[in-house]
C-alpha atoms as a PDB file:
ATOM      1  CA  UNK A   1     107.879 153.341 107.344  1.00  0.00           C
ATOM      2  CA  UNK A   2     104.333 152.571 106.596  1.00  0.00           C
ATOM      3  CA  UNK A   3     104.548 149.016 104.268  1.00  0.00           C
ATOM      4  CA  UNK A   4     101.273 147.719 102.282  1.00  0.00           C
ATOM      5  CA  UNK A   5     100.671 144.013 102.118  1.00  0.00           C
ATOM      6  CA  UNK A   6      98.066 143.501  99.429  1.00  0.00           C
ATOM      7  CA  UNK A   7      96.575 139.642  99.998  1.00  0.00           C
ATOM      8  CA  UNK A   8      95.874 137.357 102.542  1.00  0.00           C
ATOM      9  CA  UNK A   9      96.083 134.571 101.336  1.00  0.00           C
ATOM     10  CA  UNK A  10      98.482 131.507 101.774  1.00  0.00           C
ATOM     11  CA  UNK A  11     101.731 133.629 100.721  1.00  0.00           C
ATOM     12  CA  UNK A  12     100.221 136.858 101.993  1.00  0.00           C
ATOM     13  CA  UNK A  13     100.098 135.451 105.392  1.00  0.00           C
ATOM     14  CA  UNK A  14     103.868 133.965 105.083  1.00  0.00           C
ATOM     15  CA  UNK A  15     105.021 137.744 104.216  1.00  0.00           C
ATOM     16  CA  UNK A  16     103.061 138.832 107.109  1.00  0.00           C
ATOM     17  CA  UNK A  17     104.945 136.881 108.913  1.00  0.00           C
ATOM     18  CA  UNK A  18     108.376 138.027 107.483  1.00  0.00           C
ATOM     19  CA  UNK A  19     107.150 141.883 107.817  1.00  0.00           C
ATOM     20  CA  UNK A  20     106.508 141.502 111.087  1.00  0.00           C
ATOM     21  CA  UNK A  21     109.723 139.669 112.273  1.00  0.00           C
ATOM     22  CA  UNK A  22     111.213 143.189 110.917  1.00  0.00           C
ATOM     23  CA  UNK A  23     109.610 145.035 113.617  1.00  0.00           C
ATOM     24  CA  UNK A  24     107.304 146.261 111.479  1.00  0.00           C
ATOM     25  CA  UNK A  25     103.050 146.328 111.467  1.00  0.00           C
ATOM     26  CA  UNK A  26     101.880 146.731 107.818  1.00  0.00           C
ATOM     27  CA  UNK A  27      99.112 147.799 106.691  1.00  0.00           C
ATOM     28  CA  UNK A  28      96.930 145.043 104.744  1.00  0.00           C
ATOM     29  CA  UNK A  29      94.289 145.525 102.463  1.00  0.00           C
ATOM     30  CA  UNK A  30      92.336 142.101 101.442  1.00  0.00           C
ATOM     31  CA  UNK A  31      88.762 142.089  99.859  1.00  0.00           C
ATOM     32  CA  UNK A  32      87.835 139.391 102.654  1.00  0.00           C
ATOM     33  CA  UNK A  33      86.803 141.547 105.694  1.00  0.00           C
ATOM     34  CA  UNK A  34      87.111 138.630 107.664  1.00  0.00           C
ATOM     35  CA  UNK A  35      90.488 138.660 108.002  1.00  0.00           C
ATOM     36  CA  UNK A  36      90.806 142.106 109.206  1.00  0.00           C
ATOM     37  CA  UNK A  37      91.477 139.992 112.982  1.00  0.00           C
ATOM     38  CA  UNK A  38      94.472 138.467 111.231  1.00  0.00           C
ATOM     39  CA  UNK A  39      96.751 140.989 112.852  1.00  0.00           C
ATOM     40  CA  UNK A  40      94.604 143.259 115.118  1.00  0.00           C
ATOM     41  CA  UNK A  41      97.722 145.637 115.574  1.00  0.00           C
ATOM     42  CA  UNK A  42      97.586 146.476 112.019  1.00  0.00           C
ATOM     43  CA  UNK A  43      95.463 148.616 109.605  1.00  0.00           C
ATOM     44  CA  UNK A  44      93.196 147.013 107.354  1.00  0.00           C
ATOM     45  CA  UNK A  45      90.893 147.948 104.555  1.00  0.00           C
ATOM     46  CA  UNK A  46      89.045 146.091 101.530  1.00  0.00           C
ATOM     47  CA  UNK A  47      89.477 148.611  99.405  1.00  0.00           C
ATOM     48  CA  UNK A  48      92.935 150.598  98.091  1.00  0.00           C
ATOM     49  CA  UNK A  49      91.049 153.647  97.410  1.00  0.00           C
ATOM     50  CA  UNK A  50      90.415 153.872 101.385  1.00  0.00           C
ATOM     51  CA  UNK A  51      93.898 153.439 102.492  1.00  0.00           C
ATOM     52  CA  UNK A  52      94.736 156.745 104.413  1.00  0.00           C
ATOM     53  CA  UNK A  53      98.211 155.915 104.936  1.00  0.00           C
ATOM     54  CA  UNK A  54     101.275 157.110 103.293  1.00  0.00           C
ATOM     55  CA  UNK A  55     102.773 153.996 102.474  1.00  0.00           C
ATOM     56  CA  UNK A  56     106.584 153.467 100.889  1.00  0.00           C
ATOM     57  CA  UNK A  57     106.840 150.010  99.875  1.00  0.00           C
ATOM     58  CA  UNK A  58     103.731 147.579  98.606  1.00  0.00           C
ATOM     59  CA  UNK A  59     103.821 143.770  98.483  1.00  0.00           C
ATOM     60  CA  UNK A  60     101.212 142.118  96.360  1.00  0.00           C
ATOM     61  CA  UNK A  61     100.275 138.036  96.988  1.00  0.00           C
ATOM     62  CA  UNK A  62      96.827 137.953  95.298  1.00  0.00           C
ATOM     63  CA  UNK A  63      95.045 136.175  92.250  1.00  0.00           C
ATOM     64  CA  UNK A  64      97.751 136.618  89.646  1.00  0.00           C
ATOM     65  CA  UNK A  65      95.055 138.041  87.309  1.00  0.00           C
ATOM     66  CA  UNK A  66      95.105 141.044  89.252  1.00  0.00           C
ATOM     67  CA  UNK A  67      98.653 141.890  89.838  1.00  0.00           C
ATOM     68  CA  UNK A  68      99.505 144.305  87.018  1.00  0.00           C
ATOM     69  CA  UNK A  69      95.969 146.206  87.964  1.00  0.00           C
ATOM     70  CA  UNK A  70      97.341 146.389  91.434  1.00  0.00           C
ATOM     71  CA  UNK A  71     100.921 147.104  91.082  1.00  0.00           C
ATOM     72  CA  UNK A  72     100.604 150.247  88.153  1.00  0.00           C
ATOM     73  CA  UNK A  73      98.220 152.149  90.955  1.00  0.00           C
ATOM     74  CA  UNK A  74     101.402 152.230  93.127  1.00  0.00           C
ATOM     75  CA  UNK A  75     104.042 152.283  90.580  1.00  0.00           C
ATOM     76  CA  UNK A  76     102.550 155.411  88.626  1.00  0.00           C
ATOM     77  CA  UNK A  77     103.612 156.919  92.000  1.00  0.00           C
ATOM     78  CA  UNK A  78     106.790 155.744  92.211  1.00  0.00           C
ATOM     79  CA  UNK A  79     106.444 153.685  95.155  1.00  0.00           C
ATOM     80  CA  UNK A  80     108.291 150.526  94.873  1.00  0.00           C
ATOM     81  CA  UNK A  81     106.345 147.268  94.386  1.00  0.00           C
ATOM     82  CA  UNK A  82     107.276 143.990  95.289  1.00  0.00           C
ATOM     83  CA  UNK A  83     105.126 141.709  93.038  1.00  0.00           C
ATOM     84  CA  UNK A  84     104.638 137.866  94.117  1.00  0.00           C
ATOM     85  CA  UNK A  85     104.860 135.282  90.924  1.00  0.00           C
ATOM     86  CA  UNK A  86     103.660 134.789  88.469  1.00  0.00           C
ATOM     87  CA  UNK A  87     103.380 138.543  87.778  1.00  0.00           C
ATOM     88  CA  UNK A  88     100.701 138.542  85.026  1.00  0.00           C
ATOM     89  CA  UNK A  89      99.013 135.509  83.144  1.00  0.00           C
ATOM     90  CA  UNK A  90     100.087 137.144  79.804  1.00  0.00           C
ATOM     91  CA  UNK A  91     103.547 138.733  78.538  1.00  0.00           C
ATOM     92  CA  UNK A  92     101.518 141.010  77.177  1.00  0.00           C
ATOM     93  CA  UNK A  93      99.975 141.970  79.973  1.00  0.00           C
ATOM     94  CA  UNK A  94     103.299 142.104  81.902  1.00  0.00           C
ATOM     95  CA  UNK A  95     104.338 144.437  79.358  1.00  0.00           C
ATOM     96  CA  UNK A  96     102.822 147.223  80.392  1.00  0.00           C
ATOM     97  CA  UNK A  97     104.613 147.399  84.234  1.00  0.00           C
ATOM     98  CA  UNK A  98     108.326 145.471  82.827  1.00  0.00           C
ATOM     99  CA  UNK A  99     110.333 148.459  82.299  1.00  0.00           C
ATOM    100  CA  UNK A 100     109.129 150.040  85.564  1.00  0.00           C
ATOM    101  CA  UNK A 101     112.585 150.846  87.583  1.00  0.00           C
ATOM    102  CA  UNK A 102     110.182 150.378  90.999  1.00  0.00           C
ATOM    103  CA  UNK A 103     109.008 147.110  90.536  1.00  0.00           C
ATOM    104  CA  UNK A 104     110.481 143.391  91.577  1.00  0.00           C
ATOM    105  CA  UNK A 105     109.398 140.139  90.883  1.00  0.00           C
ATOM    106  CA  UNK A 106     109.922 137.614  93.892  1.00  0.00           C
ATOM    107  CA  UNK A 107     112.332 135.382  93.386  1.00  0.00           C
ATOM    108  CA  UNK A 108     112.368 133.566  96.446  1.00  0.00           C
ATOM    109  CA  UNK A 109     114.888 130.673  95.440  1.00  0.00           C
ATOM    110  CA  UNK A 110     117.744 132.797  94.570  1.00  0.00           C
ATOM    111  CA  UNK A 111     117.893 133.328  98.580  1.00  0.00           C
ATOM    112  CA  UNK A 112     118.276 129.762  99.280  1.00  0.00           C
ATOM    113  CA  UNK A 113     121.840 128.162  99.818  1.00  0.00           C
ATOM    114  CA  UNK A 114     122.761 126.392  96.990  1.00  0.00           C
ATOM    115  CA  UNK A 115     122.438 129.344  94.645  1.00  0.00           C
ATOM    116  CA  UNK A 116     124.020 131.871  96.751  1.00  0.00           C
ATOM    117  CA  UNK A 117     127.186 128.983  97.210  1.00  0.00           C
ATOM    118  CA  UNK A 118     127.072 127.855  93.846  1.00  0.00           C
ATOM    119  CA  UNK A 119     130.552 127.353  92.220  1.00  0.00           C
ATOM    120  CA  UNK A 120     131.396 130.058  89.643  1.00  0.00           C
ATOM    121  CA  UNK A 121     133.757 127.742  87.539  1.00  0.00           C
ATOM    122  CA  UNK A 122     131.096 124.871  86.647  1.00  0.00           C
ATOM    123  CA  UNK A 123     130.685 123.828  82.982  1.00  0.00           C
ATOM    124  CA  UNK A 124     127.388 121.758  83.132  1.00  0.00           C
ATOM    125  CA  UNK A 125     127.352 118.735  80.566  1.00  0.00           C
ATOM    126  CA  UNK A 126     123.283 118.290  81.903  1.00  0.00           C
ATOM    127  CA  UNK A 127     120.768 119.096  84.486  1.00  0.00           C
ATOM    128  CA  UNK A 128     117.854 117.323  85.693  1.00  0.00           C
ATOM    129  CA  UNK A 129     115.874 119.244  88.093  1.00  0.00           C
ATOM    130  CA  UNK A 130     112.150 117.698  90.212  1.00  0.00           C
ATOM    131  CA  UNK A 131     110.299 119.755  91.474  1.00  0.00           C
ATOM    132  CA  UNK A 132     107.397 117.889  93.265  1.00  0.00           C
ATOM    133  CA  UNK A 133     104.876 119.000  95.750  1.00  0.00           C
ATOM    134  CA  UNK A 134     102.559 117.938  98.628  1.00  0.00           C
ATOM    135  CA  UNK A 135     100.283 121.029  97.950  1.00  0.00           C
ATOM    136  CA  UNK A 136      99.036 122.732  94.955  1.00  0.00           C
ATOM    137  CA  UNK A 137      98.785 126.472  93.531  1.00  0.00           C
ATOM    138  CA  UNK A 138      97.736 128.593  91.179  1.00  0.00           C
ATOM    139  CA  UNK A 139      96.514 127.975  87.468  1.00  0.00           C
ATOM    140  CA  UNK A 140      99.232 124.751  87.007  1.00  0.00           C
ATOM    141  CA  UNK A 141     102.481 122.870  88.078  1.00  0.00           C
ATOM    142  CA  UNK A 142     104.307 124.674  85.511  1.00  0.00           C
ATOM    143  CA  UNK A 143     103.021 128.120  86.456  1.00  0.00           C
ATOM    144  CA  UNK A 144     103.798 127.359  90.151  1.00  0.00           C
ATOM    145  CA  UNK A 145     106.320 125.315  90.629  1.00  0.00           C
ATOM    146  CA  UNK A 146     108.443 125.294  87.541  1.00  0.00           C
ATOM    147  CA  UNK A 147     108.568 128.967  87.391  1.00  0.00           C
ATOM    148  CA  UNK A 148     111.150 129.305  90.287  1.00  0.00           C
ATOM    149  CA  UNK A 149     113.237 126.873  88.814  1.00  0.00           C
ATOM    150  CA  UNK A 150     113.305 128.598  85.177  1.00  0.00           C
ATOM    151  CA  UNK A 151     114.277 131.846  86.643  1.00  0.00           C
ATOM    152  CA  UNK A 152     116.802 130.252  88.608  1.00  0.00           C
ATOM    153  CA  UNK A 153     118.121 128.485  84.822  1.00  0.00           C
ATOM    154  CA  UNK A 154     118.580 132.166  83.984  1.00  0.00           C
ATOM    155  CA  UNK A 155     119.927 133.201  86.735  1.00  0.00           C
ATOM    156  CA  UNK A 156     122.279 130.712  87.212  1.00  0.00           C
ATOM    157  CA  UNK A 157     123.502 130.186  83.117  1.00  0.00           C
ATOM    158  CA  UNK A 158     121.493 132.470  80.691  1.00  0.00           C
ATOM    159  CA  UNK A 159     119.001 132.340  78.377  1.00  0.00           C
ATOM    160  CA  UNK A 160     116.749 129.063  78.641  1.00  0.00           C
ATOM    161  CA  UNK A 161     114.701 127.419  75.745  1.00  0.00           C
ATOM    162  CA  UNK A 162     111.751 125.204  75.813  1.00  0.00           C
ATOM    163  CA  UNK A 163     111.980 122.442  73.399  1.00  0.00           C
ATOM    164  CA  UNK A 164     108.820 120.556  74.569  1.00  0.00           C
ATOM    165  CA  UNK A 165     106.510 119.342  76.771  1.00  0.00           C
ATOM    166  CA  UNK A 166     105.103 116.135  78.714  1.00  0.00           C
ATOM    167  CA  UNK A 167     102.456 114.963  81.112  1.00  0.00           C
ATOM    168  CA  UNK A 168     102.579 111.599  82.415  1.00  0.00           C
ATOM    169  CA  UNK A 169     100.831 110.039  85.820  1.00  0.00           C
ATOM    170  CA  UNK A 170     100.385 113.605  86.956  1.00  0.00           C
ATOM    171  CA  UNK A 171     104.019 114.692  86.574  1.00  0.00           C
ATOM    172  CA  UNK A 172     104.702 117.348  84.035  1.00  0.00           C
ATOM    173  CA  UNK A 173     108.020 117.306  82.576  1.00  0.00           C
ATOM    174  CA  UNK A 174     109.918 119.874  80.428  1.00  0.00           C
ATOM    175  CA  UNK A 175     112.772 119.500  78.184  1.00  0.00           C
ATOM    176  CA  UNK A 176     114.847 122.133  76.404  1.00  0.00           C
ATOM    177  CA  UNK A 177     118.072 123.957  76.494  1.00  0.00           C
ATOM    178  CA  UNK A 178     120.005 126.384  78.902  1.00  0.00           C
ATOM    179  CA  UNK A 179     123.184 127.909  76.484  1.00  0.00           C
ATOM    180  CA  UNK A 180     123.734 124.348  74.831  1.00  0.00           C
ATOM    181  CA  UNK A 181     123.172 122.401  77.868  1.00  0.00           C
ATOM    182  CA  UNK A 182     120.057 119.730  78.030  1.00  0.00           C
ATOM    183  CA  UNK A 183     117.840 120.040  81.052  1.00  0.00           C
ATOM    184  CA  UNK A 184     114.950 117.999  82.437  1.00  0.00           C
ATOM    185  CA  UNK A 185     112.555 119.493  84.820  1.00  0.00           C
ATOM    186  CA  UNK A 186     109.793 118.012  86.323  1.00  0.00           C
ATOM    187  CA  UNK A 187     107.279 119.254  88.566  1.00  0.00           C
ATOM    188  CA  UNK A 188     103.758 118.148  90.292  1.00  0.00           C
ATOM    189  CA  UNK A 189     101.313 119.271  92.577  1.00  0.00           C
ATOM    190  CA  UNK A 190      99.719 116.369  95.974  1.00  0.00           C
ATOM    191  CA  UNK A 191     102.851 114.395  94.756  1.00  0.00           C
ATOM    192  CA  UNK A 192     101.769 111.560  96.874  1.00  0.00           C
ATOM    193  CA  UNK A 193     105.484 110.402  97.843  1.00  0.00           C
ATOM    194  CA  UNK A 194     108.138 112.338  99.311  1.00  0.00           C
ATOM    195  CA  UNK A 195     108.112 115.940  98.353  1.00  0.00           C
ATOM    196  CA  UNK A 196     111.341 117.031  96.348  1.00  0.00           C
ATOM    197  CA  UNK A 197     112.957 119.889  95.210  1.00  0.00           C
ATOM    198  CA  UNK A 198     116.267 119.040  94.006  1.00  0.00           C
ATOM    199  CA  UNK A 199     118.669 119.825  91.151  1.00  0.00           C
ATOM    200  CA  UNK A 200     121.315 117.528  90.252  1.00  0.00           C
ATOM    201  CA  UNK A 201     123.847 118.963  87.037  1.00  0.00           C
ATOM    202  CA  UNK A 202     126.470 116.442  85.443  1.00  0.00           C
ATOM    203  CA  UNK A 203     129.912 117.825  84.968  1.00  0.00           C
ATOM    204  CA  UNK A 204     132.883 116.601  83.981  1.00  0.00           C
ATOM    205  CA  UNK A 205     134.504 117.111  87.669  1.00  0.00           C
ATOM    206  CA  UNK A 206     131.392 115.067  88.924  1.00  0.00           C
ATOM    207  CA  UNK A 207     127.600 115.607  89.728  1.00  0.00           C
ATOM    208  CA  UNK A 208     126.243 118.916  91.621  1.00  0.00           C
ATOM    209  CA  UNK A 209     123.757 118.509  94.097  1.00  0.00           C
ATOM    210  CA  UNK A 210     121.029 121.358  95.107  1.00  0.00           C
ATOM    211  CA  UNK A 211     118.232 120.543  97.774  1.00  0.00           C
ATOM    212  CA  UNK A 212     115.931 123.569  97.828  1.00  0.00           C
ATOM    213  CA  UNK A 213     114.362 121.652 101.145  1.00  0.00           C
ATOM    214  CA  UNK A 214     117.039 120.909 103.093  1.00  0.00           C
ATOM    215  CA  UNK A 215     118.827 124.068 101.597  1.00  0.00           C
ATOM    216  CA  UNK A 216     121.893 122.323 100.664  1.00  0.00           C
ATOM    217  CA  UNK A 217     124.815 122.369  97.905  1.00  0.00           C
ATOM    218  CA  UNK A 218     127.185 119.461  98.026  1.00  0.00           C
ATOM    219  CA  UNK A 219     129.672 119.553  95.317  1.00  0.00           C
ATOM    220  CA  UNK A 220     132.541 116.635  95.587  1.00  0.00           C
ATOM    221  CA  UNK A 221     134.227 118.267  99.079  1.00  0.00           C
ATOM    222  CA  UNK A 222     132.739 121.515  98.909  1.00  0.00           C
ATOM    223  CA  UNK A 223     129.263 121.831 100.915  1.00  0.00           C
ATOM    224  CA  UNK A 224     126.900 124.160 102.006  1.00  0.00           C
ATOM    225  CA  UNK A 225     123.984 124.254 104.522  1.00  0.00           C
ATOM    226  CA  UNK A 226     121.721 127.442 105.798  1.00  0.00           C
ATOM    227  CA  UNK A 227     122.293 127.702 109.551  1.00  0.00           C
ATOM    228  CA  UNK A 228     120.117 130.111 110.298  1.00  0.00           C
ATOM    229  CA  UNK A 229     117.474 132.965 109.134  1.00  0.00           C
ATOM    230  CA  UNK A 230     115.449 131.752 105.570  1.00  0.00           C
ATOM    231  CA  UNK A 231     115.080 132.501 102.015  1.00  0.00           C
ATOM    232  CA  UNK A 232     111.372 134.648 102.134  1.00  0.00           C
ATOM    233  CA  UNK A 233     112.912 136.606 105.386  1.00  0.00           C
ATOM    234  CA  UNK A 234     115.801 137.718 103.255  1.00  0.00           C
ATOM    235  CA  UNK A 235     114.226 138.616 100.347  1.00  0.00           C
ATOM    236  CA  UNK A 236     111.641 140.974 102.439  1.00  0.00           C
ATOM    237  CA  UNK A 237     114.319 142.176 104.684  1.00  0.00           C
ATOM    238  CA  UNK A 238     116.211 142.862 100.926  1.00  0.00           C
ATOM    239  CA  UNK A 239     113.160 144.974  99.160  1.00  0.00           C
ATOM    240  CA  UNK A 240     112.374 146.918 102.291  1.00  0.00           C
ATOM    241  CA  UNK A 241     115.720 147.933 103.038  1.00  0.00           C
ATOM    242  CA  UNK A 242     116.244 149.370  99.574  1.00  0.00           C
ATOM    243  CA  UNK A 243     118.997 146.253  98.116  1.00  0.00           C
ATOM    244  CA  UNK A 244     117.945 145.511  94.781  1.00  0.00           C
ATOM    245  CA  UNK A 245     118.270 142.035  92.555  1.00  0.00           C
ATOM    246  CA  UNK A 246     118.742 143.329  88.964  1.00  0.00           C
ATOM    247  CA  UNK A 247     117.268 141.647  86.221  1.00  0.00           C
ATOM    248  CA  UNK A 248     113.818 140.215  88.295  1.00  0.00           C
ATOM    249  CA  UNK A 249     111.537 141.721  85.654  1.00  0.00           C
ATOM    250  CA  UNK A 250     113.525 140.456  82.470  1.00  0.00           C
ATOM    251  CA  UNK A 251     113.599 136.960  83.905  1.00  0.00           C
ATOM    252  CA  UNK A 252     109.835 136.780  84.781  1.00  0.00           C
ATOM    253  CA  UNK A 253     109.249 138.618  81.098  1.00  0.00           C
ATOM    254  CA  UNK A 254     110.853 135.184  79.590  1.00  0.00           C
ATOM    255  CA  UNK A 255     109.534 132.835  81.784  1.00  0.00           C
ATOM    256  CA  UNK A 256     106.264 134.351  80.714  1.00  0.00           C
ATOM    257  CA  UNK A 257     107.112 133.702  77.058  1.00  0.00           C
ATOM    258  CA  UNK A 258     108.648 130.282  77.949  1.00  0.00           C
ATOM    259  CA  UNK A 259     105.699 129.136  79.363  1.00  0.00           C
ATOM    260  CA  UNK A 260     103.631 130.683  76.899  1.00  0.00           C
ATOM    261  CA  UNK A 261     105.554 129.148  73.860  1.00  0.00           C
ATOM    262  CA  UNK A 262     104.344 125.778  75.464  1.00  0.00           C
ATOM    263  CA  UNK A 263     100.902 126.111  74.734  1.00  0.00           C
ATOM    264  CA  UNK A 264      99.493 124.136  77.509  1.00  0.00           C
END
């Protein structure tokens, strides 16, 4: 099966990595010749037009301006594309390529540990979630970083409303509504303590913890902990192999519109 990774860059090279642990050489197309000696064993071009392969699945970590461009030449054909986030920098953009039955959105945190453990019987009362970082990203905090934790709201309790927004000491924060419930969520880029990704939701049967780091859920006696394999190596191992997580494109659609709403 001939795969095409589209990008380079930093999460390009971490699905390079993934593809590879598969057994598999992709071919790679990046506009910086320069990293054609990235993987020497694999086909590279600049260009898509040159590709002479036949290829039957396409990743795509670039400049999110460019995804939709990138993804319609391959989904026109009906090869499936797996699209890094954000998938567009407009909904109306993302429009054009949502409906497509070929295309996912990544959603690497819906991999991890705490939301493939978490309890099915939970009635949150609120949920404060921080999300800060050593690094930084693309366009903002809230396009990065908060974006996995929004489609995880969805994911995890339905439809999620943004009531407002806050920036303070370089920590954005966003309040709002998931079905009823209040949630906090902050997030930061070369947060210049200890990085954190953590939820914690208040119920009446006590506090739910989620580390997204350490991969944890700890809820009273009930705990969780990844023992082995990760969260991006599952979700390529998923897309390749054909298994399917329904409803990608609808959540990245609102989180689109949520962060749009915002007006930042």
């Amino acid at each position: 099966m001939h795969v095409l990774l589209i990008g380079l860059g930093n999460m390009g090279k971490k699905y390079l990595r993934k593809i590879k642990e598969l057994g598999l050489n992709p071919v790679i197309c990046d506009i910086d010749p320069e990293k054609a000696n990235v993987c020497n064993e694999c086909p590279f071009y600049c260009h898509i037009g040159d590709i002479k392969e036949e290829v039957q699945k396409v990743i795509i970590a670039v400049d999110p301006k460019d995804h939709v461009r990138l993804a319609k030449e391959f989904l026109e054909k009906g090869i499936p594309v797996l699209l890094e986030k954000p998938p567009a920098l407009t909904s109306k953009e993302f429009e054009e390529i949502v409906e497509n039955p070929n295309l996912e959105i990544s959603e690497i945190e819906l991999y991890s540990e705490a939301v493939k453990n978490f309890p099915t019987d939970v009635e949150p009362e609120e949920i404060v979630i921080e999300r800060l970082n050593k690094g930084s990203g693309y366009i903002n905090p809230l396009w990065d970083l908060a974006w996995h934790d929004l489609y995880v709201l969805q994911y995890l309790f339905g439809d999620v409303e943004a009531e407002e927004v806050n920036r303070k000491n370089g920590i954005w924060e966003i309040k709002g509504k998931v079905k009823n419930v209040p949630f906090t969520l902050r997030v930061a880029w070369n947060y210049p303590e200890e990085q954190k990704r953590v939820w914690r939701i208040k119920t009446k049967k006590g506090e739910i913890l989620m580390d997204f780091i350490k991969e944890e859920l700890a809820y009273g006696n009930y705990k969780r902990q990844r023992l082995y394999g990760d969260k991006l190596g599952e979700m390529v191992r998923d897309f390749l192999s054909g298994v399917r997580r329904e409803g990608s494109t609808r959540r990245a659609l609102n989180n689109l519109r949520i962060l749009e709403s915002l007006k930042i």
